[in-house]
Protein backbone atom coordinates (compact mmCIF):
# COMPACT_ATOMS: atom_id res chain seq x y z
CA UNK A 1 -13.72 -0.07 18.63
CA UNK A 2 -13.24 -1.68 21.93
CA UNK A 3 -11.60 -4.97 23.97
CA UNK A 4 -14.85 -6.57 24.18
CA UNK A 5 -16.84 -6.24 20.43
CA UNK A 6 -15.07 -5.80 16.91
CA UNK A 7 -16.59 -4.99 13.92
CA UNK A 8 -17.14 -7.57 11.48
CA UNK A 9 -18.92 -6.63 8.04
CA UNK A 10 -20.71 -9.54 6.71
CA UNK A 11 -20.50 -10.73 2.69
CA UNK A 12 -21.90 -13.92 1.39
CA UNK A 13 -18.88 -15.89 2.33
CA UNK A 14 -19.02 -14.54 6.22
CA UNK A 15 -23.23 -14.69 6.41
CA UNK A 16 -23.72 -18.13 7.77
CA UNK A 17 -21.95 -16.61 11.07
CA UNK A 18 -24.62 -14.54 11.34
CA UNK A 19 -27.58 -16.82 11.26
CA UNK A 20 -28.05 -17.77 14.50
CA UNK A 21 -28.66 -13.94 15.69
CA UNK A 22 -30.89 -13.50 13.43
CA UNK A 23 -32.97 -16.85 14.35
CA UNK A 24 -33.02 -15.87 17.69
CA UNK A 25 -34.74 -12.49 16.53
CA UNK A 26 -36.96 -13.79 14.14
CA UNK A 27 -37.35 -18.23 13.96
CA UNK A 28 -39.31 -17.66 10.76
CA UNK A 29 -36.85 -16.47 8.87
CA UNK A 30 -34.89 -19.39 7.30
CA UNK A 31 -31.26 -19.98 6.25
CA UNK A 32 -32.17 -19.52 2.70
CA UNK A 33 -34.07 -16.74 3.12
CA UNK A 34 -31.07 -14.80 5.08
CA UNK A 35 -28.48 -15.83 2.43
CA UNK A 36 -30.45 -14.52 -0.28
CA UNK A 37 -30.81 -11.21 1.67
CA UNK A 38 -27.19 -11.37 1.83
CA UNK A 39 -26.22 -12.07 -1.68
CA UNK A 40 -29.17 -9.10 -2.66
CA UNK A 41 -27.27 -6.81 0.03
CA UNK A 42 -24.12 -7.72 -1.63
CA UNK A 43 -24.30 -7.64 -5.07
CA UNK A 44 -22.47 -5.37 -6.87
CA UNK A 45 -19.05 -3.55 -5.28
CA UNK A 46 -20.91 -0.98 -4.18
CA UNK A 47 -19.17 0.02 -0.40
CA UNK A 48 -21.94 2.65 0.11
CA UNK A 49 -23.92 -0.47 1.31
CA UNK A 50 -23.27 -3.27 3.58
CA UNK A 51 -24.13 -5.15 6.10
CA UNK A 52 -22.48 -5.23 9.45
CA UNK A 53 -21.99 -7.54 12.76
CA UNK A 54 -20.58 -7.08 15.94
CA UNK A 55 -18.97 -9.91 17.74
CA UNK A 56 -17.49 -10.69 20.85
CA UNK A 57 -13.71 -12.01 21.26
CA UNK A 58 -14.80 -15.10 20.72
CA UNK A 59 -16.67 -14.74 17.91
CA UNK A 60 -20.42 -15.10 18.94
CA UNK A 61 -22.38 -11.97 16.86
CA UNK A 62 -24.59 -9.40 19.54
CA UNK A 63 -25.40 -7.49 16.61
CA UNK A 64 -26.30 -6.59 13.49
CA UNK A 65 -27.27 -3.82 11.08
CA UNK A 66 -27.64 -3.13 7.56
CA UNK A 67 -26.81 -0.01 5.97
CA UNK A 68 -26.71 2.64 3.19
CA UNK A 69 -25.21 6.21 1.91
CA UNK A 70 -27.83 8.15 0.56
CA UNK A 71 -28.64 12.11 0.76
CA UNK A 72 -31.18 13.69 2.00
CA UNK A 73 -33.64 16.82 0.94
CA UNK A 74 -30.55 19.59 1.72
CA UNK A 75 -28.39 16.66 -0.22
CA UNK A 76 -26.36 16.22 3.07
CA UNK A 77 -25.15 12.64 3.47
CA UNK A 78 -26.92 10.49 5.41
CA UNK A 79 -26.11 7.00 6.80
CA UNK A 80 -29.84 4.85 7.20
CA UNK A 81 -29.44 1.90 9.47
CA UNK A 82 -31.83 -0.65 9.06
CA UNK A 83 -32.48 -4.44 9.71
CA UNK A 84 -31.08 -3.53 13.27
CA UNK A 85 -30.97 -6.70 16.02
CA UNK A 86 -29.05 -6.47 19.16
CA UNK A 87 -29.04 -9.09 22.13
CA UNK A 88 -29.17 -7.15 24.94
CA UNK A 89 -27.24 -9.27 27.61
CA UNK A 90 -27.34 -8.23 31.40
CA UNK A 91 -23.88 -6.38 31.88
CA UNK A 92 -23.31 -6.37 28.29
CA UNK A 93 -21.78 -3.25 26.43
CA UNK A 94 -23.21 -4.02 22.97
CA UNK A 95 -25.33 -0.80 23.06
CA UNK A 96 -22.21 1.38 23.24
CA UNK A 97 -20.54 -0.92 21.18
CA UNK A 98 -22.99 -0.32 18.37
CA UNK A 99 -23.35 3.16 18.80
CA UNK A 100 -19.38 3.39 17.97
CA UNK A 101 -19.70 1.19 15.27
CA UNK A 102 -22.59 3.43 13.32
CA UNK A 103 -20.30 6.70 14.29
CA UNK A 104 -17.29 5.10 12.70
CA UNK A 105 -19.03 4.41 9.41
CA UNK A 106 -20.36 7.54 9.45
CA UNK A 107 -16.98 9.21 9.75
CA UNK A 108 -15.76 7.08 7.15
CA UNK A 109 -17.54 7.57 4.60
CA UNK A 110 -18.24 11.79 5.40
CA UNK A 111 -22.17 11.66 6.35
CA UNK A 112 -23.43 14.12 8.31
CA UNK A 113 -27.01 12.93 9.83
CA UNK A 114 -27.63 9.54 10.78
CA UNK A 115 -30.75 7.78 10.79
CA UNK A 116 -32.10 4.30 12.08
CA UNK A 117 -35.15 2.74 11.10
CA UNK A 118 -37.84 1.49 13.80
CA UNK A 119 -38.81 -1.85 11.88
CA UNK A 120 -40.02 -3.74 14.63
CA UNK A 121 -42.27 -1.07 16.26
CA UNK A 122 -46.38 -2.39 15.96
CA UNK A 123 -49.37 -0.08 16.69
CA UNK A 124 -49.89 -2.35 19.95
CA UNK A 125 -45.87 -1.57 21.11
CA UNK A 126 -45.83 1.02 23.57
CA UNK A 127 -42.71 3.63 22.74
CA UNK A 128 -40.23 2.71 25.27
CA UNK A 129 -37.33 3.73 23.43
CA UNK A 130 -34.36 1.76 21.41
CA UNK A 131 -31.58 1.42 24.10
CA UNK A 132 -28.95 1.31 21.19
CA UNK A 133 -30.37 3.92 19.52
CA UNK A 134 -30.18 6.19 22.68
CA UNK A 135 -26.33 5.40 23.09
CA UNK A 136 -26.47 6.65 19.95
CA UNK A 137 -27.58 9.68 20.32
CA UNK A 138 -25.76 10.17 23.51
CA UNK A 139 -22.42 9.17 21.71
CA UNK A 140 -23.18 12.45 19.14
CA UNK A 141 -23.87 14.96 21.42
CA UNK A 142 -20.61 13.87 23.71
CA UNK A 143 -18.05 13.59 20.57
């Protein structure tokens, strides 16, 4: 990935790590209710879903996505990101960070079109963009 962020997929046994990111993102949203949507996430050996966080060298999470292998309509394989939360830091390289992370699962498991779900997006929010999911899409079109 890089010197700065690493990869970390998150099970039921690595979730409490987690936590505090999500907190931050959303206070109402108690332990209980994030280790259930771990264990749900988890359950079963299925590896064409997961979740995945992206820490720092010393081990604080920026990030955090959930995802899935499905198809879509021309059954090409298609890698949906949801339950995305980044902590955008000042100076901060998480953006790219992520972006890497999404292309390497991608590669991994063969999908050809990615897509990320806007869950946070209200019909007051103006559409200023996803700054992770623009590194994204810059990421493709250079590689």
């Amino acid at each position: 990935m890089n010197e700065q962020f690493q990869a970390l997929p998150i099970d039921h046994q690595h979730a409490i790590v987690a936590y505090p990111l999500v907190f931050m993102h959303d206070a109402s949203i108690t332990t209980d209710q994030w280790l259930r949507f771990v264990r749900r996430r988890c359950r079963g050996s299925s590896p064409e879903t997961g979740l995945i966080a992206i820490r720092d060298r010393r081990g604080v999470i920026h990030a955090l996505f959930s995802y899935r292998i499905d198809n879509d309509m021309r059954v090409r394989k298609r890698l949906s990101i949801g339950d995305l939360i980044v902590a955008h830091l000042p100076g901060s390289r998480i953006d790219d960070a992520v972006s890497n992370v999404i292309a390497e699962v991608s590669a991994q498991y063969g999908c050809q079109i990615v897509t990320i779900e806007q869950p946070f997006a209200t019909r007051h929010a103006r559409h200023a963009g996803c700054p992770t999911a623009e590194a994204l899409r810059h990421h493709r079109r250079v590689n």
